[in-house]
PDB file of N, CA and C in Angstrom:
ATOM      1  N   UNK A   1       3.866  65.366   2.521  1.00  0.00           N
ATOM      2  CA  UNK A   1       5.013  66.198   2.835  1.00  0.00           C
ATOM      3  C   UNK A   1       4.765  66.846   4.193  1.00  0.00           C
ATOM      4  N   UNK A   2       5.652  66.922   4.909  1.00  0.00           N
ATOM      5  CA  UNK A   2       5.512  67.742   6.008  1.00  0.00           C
ATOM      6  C   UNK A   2       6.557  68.505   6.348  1.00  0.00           C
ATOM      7  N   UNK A   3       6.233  69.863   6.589  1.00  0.00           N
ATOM      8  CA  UNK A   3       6.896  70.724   6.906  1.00  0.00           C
ATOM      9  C   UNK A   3       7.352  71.373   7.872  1.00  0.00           C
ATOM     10  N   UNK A   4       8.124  71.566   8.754  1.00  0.00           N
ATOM     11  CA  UNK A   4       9.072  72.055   9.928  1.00  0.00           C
ATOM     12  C   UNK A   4       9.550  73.349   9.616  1.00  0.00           C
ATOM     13  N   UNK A   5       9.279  74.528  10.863  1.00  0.00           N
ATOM     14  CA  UNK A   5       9.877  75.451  10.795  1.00  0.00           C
ATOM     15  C   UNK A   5      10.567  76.238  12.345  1.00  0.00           C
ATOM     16  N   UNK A   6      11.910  75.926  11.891  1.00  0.00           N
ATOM     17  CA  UNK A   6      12.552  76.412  12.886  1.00  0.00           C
ATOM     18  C   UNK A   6      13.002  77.682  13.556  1.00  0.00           C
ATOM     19  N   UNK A   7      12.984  78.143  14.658  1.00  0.00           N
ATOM     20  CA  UNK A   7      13.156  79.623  14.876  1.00  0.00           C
ATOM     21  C   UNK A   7      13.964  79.338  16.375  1.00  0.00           C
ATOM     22  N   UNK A   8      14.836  80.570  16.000  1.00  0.00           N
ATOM     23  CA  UNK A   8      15.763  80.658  16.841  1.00  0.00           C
ATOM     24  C   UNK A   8      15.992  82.015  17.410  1.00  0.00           C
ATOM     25  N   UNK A   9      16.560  82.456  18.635  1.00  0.00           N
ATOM     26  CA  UNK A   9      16.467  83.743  19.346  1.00  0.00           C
ATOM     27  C   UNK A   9      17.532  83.994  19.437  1.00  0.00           C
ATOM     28  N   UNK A  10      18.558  83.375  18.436  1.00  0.00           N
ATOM     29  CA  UNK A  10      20.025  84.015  18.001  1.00  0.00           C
ATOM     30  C   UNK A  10      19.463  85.139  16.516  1.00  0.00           C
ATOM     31  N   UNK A  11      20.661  85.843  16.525  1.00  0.00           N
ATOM     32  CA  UNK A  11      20.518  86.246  15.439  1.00  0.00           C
ATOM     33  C   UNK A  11      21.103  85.948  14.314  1.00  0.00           C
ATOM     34  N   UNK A  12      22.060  85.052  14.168  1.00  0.00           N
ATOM     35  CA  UNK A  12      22.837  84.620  13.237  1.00  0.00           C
ATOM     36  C   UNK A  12      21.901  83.164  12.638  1.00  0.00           C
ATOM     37  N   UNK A  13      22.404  82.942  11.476  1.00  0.00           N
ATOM     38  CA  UNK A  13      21.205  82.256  11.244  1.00  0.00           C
ATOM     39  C   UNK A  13      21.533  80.570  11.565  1.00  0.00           C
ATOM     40  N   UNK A  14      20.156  79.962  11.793  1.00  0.00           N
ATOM     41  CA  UNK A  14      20.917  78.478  11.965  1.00  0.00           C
ATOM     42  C   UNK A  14      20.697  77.592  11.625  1.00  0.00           C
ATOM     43  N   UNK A  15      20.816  78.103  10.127  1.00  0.00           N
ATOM     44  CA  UNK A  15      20.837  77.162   8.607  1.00  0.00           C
ATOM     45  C   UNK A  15      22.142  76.660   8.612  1.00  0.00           C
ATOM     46  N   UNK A  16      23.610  76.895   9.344  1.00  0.00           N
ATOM     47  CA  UNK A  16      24.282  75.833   8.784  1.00  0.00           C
ATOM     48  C   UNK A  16      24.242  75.226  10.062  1.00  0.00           C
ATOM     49  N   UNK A  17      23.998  75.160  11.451  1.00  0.00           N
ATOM     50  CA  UNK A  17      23.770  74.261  12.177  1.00  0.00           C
ATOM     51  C   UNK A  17      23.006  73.510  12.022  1.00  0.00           C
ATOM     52  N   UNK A  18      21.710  73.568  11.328  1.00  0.00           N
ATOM     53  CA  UNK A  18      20.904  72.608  11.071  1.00  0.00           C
ATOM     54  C   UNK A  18      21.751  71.625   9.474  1.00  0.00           C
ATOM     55  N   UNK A  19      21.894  71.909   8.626  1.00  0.00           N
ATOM     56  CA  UNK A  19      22.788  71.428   7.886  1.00  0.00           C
ATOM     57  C   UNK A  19      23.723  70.666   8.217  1.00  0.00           C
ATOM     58  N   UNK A  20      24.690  71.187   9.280  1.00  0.00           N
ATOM     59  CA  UNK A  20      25.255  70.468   9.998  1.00  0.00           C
ATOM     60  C   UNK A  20      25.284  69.284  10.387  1.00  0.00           C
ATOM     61  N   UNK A  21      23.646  69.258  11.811  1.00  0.00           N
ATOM     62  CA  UNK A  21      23.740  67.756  12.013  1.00  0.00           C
ATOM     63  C   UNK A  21      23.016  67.183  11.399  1.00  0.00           C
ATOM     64  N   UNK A  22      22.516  67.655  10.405  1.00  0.00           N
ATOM     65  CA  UNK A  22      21.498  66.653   9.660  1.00  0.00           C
ATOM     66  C   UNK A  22      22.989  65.413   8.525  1.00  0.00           C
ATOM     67  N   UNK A  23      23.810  66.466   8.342  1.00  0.00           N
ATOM     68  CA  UNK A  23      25.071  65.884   7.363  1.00  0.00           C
ATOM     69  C   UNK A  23      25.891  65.162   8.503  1.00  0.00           C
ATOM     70  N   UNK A  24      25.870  65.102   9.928  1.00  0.00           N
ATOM     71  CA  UNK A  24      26.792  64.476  10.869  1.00  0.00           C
ATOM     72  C   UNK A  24      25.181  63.412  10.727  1.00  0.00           C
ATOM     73  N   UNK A  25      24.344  63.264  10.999  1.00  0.00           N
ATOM     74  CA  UNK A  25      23.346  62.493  11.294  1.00  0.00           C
ATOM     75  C   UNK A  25      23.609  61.106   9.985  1.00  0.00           C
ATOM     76  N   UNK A  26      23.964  61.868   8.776  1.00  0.00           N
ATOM     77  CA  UNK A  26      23.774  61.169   7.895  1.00  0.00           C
ATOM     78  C   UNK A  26      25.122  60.490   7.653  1.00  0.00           C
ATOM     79  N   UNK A  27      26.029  60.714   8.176  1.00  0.00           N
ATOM     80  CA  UNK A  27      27.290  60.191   7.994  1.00  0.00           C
ATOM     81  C   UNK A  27      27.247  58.953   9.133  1.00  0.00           C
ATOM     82  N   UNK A  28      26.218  58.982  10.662  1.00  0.00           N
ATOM     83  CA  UNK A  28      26.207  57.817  11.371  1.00  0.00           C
ATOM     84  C   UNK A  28      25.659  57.199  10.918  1.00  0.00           C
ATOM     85  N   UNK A  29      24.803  57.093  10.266  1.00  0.00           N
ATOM     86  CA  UNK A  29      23.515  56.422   9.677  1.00  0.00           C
ATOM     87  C   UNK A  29      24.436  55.477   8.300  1.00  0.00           C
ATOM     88  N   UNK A  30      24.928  56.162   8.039  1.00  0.00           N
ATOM     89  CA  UNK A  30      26.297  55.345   6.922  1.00  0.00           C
ATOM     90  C   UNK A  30      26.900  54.424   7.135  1.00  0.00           C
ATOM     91  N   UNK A  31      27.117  54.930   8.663  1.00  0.00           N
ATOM     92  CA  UNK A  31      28.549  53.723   9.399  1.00  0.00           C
ATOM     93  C   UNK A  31      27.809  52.807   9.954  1.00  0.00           C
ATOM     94  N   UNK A  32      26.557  53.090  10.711  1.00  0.00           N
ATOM     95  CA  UNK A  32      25.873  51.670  10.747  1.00  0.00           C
ATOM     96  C   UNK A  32      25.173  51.084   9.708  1.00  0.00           C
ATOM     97  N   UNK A  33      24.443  51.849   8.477  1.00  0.00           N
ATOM     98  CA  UNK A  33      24.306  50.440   7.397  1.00  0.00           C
ATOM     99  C   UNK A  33      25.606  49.599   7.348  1.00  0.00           C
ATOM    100  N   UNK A  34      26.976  50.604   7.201  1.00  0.00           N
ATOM    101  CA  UNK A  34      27.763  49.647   6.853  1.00  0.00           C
ATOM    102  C   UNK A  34      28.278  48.213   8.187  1.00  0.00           C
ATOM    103  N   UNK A  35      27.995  48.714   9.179  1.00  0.00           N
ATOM    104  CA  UNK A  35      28.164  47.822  10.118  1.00  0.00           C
ATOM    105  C   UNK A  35      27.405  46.770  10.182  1.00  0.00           C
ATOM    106  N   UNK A  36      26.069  46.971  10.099  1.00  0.00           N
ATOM    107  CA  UNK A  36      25.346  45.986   9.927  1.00  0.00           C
ATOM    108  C   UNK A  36      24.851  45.014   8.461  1.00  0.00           C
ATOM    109  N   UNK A  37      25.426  45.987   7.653  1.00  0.00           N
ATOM    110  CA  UNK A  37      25.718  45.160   6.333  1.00  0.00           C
ATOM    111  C   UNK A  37      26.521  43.930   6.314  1.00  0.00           C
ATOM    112  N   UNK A  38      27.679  44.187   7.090  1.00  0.00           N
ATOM    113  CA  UNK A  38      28.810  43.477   7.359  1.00  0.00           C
ATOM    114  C   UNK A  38      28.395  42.191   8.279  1.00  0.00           C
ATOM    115  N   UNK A  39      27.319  42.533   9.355  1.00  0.00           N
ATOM    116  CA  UNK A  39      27.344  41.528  10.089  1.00  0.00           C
ATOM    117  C   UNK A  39      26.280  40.784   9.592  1.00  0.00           C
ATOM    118  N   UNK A  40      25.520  41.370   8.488  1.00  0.00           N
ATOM    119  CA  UNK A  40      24.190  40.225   7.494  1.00  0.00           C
ATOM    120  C   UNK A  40      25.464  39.074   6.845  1.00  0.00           C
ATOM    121  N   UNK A  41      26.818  39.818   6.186  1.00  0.00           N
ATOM    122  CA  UNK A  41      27.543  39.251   5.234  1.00  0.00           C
ATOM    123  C   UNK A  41      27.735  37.778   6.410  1.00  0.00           C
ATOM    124  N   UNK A  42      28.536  38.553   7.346  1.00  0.00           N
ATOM    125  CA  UNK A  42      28.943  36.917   8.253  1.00  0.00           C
ATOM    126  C   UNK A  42      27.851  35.808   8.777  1.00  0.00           C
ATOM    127  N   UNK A  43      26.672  36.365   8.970  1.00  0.00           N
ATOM    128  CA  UNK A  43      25.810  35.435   8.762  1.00  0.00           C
ATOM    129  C   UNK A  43      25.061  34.506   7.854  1.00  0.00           C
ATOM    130  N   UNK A  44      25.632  35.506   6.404  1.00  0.00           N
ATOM    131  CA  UNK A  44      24.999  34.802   5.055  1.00  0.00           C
ATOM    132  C   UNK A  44      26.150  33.785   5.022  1.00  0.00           C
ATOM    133  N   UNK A  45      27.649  34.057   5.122  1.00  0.00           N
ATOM    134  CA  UNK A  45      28.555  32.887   4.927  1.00  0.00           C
ATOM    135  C   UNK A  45      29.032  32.003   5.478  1.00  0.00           C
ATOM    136  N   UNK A  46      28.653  32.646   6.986  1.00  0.00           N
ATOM    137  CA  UNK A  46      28.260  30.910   7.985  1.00  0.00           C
ATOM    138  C   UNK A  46      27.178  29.891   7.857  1.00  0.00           C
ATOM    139  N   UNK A  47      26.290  30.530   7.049  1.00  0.00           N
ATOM    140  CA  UNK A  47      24.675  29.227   6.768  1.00  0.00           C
ATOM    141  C   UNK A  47      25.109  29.184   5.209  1.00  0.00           C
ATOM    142  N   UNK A  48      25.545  29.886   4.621  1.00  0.00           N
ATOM    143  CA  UNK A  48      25.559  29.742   3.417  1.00  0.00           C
ATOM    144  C   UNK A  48      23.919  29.885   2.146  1.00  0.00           C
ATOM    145  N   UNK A  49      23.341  30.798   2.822  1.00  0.00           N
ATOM    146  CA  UNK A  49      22.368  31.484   2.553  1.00  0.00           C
ATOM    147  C   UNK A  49      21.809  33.168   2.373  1.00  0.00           C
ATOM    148  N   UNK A  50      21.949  33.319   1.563  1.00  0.00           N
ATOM    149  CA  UNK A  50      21.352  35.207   1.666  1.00  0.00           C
ATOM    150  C   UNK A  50      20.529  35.164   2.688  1.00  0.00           C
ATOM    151  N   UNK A  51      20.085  36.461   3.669  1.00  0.00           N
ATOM    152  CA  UNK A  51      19.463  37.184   4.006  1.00  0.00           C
ATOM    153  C   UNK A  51      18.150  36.648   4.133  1.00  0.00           C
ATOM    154  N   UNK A  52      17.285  37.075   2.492  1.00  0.00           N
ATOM    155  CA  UNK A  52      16.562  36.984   1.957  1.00  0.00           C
ATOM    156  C   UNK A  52      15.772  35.565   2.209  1.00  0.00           C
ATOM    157  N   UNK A  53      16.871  34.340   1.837  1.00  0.00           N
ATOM    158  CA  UNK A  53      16.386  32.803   1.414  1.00  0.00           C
ATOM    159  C   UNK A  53      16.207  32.743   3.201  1.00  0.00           C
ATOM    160  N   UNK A  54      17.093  33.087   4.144  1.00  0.00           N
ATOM    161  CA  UNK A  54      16.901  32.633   5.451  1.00  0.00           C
ATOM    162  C   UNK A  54      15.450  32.995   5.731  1.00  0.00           C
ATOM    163  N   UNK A  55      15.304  34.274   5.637  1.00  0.00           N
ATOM    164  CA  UNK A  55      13.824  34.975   6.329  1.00  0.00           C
ATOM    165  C   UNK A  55      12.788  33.998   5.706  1.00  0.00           C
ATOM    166  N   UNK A  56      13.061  33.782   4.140  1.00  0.00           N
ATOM    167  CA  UNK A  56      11.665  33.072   3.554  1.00  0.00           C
ATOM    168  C   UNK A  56      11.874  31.605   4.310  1.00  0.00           C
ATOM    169  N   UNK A  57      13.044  31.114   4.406  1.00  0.00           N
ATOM    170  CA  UNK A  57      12.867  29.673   5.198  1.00  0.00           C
ATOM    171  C   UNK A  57      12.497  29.630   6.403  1.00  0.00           C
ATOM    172  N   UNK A  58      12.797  30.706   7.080  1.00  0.00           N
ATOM    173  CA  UNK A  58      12.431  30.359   8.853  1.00  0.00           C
ATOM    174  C   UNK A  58      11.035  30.698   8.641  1.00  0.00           C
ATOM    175  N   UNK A  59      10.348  31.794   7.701  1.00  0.00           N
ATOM    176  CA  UNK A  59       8.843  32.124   8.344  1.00  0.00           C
ATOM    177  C   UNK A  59       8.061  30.957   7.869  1.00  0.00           C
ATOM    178  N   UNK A  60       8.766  30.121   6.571  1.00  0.00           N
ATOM    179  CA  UNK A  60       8.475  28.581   6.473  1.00  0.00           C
ATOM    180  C   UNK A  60       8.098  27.582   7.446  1.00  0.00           C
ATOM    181  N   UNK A  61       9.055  27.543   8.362  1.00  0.00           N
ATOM    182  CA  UNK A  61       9.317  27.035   9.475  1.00  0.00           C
ATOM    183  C   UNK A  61      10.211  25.599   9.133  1.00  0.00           C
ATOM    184  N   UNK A  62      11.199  26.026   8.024  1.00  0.00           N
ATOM    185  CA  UNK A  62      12.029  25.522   7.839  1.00  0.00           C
ATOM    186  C   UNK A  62      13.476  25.301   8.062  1.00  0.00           C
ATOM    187  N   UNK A  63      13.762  26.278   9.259  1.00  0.00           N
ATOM    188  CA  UNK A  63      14.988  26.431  10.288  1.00  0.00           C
ATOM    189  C   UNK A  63      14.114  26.500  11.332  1.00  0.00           C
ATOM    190  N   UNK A  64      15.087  25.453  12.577  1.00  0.00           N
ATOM    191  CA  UNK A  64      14.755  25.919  13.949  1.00  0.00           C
ATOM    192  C   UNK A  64      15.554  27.335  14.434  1.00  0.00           C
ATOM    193  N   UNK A  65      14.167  27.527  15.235  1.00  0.00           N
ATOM    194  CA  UNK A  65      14.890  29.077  16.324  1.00  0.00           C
ATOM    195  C   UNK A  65      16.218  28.481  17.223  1.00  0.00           C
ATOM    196  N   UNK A  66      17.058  29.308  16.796  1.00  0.00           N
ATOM    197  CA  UNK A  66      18.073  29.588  17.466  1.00  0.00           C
ATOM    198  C   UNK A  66      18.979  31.299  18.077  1.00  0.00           C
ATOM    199  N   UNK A  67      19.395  30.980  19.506  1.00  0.00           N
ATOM    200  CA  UNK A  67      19.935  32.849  19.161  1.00  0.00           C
ATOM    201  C   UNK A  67      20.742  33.346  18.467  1.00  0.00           C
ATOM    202  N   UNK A  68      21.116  32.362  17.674  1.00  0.00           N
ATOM    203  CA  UNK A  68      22.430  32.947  16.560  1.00  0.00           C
ATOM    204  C   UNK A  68      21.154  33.070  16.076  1.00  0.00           C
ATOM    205  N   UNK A  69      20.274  32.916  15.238  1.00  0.00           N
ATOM    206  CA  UNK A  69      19.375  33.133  14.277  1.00  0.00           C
ATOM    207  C   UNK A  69      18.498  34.039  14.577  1.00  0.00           C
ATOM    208  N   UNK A  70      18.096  34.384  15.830  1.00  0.00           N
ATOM    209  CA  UNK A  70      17.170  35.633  16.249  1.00  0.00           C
ATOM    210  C   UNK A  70      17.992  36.840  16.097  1.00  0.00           C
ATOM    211  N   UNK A  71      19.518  36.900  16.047  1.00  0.00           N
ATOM    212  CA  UNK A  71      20.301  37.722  16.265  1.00  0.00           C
ATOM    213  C   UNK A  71      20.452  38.297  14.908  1.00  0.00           C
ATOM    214  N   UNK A  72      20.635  36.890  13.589  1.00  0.00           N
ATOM    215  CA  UNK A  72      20.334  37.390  12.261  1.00  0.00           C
ATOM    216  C   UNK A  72      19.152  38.211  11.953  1.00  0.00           C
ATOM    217  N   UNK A  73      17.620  37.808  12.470  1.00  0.00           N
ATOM    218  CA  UNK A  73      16.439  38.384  12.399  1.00  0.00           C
ATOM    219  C   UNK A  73      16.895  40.008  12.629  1.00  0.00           C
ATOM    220  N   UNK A  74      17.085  40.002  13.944  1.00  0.00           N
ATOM    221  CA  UNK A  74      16.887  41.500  14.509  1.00  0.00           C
ATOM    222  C   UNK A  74      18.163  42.364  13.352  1.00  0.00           C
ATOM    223  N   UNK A  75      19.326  41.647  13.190  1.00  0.00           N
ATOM    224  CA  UNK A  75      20.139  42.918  12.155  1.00  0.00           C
ATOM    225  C   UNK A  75      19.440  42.761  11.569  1.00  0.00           C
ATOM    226  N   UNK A  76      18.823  42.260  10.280  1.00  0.00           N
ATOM    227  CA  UNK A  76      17.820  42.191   8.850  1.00  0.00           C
ATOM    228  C   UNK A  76      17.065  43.175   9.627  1.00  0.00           C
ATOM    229  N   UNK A  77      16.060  43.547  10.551  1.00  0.00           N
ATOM    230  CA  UNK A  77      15.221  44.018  10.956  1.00  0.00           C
ATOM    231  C   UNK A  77      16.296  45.927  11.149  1.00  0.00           C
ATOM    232  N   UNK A  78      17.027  45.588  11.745  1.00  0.00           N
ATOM    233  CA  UNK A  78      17.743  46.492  12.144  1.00  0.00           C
ATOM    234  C   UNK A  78      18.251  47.666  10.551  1.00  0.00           C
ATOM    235  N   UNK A  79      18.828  46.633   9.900  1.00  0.00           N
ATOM    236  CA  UNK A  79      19.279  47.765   8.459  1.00  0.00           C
ATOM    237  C   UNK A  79      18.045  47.647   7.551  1.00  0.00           C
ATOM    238  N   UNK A  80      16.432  47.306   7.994  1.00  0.00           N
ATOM    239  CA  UNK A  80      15.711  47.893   7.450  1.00  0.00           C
ATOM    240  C   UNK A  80      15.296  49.382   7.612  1.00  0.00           C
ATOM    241  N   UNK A  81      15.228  49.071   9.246  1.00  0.00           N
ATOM    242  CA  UNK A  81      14.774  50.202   9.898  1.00  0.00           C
ATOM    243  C   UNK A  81      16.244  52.009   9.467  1.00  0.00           C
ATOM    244  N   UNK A  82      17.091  50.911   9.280  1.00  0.00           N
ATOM    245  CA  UNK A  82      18.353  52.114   8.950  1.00  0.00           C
ATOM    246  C   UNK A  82      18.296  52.765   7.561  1.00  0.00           C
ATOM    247  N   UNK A  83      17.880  52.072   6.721  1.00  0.00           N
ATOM    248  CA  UNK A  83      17.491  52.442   5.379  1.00  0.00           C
ATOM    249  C   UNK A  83      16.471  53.280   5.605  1.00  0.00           C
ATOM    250  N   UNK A  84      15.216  52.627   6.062  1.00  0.00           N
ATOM    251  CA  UNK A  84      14.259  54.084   5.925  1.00  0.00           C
ATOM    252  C   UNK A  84      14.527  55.222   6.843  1.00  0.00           C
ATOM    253  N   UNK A  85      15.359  55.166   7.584  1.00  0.00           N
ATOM    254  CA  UNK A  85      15.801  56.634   8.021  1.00  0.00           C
ATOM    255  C   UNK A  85      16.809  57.347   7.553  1.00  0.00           C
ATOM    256  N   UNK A  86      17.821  56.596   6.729  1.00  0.00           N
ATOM    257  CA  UNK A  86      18.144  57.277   5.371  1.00  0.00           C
ATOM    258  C   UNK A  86      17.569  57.681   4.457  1.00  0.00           C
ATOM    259  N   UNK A  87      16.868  56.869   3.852  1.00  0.00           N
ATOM    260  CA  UNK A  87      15.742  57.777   2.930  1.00  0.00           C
ATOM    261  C   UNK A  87      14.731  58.546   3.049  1.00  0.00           C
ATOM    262  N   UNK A  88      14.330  58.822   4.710  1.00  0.00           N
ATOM    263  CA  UNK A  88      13.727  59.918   5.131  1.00  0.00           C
ATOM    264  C   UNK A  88      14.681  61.172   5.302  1.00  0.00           C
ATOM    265  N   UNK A  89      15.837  61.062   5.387  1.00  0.00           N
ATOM    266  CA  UNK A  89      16.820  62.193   5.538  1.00  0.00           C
ATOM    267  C   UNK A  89      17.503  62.775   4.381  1.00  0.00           C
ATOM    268  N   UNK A  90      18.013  61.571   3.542  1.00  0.00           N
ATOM    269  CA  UNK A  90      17.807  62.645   2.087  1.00  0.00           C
ATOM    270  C   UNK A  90      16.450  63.432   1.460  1.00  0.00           C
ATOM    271  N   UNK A  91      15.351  62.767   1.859  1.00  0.00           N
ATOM    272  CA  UNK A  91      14.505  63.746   1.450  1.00  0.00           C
ATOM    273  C   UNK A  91      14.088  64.830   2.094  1.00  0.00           C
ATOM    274  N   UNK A  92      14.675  65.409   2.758  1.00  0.00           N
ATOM    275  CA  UNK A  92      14.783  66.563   3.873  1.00  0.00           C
ATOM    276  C   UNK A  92      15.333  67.674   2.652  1.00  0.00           C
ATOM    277  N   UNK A  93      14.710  68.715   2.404  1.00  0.00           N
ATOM    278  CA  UNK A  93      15.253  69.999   1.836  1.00  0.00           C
ATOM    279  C   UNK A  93      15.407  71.198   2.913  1.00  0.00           C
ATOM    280  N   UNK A  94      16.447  72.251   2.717  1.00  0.00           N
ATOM    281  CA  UNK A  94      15.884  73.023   3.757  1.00  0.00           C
ATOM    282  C   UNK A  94      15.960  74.336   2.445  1.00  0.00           C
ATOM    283  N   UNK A  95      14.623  75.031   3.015  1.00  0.00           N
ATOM    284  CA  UNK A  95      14.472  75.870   1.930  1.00  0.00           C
ATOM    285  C   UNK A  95      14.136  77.312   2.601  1.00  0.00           C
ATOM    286  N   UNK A  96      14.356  78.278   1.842  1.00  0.00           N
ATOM    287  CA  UNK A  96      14.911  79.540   2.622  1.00  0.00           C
ATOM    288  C   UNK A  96      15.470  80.101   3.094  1.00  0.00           C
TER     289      UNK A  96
END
């Protein structure tokens, strides 16, 4: 666990600004899983393969590299990396 403590040289407090963008943070973080969810979908139904079966076939070396296919890599890579910074941000409490 790690803990953060913020201080500010207002006097009003800035518990709902921090609330704030952490809830605007988490609402972008939404719109790109969903964006890039969307663009795994058009790549699963142009090969006609999940996600999943592609990654295990190419590290096979059972598809050739192509940049349509590096482009699949990096989103898969991309809404991994988006997930765990969603689930580092719901687990954010602010306490006090």
């Amino acid at each position: 666990m790690t803990t953060l403590t913020l201080v500010s040289a207002e006097q009003e407090s800035i518990r709902p600004l921090v609330e704030s963008a952490l809830a605007r943070e988490a609402g972008l973080l939404d719109v790109a899983i969903r964006q890039t969810q969307a663009r795994l979908r058009t790549f699963e139904a142009q090969y006609a393969m999940s996600t999943d079966e592609f990654l295990r076939r190419f590290a096979n070396d059972e598809i050739a590299e192509t940049l349509d296919l590096d482009e699949w890599i990096g989103e898969s890579r991309l809404l991994d990396r988006l997930l765990q910074k969603q689930s580092a941000l719901k687990g954010i409490a602010i306490v006090g």
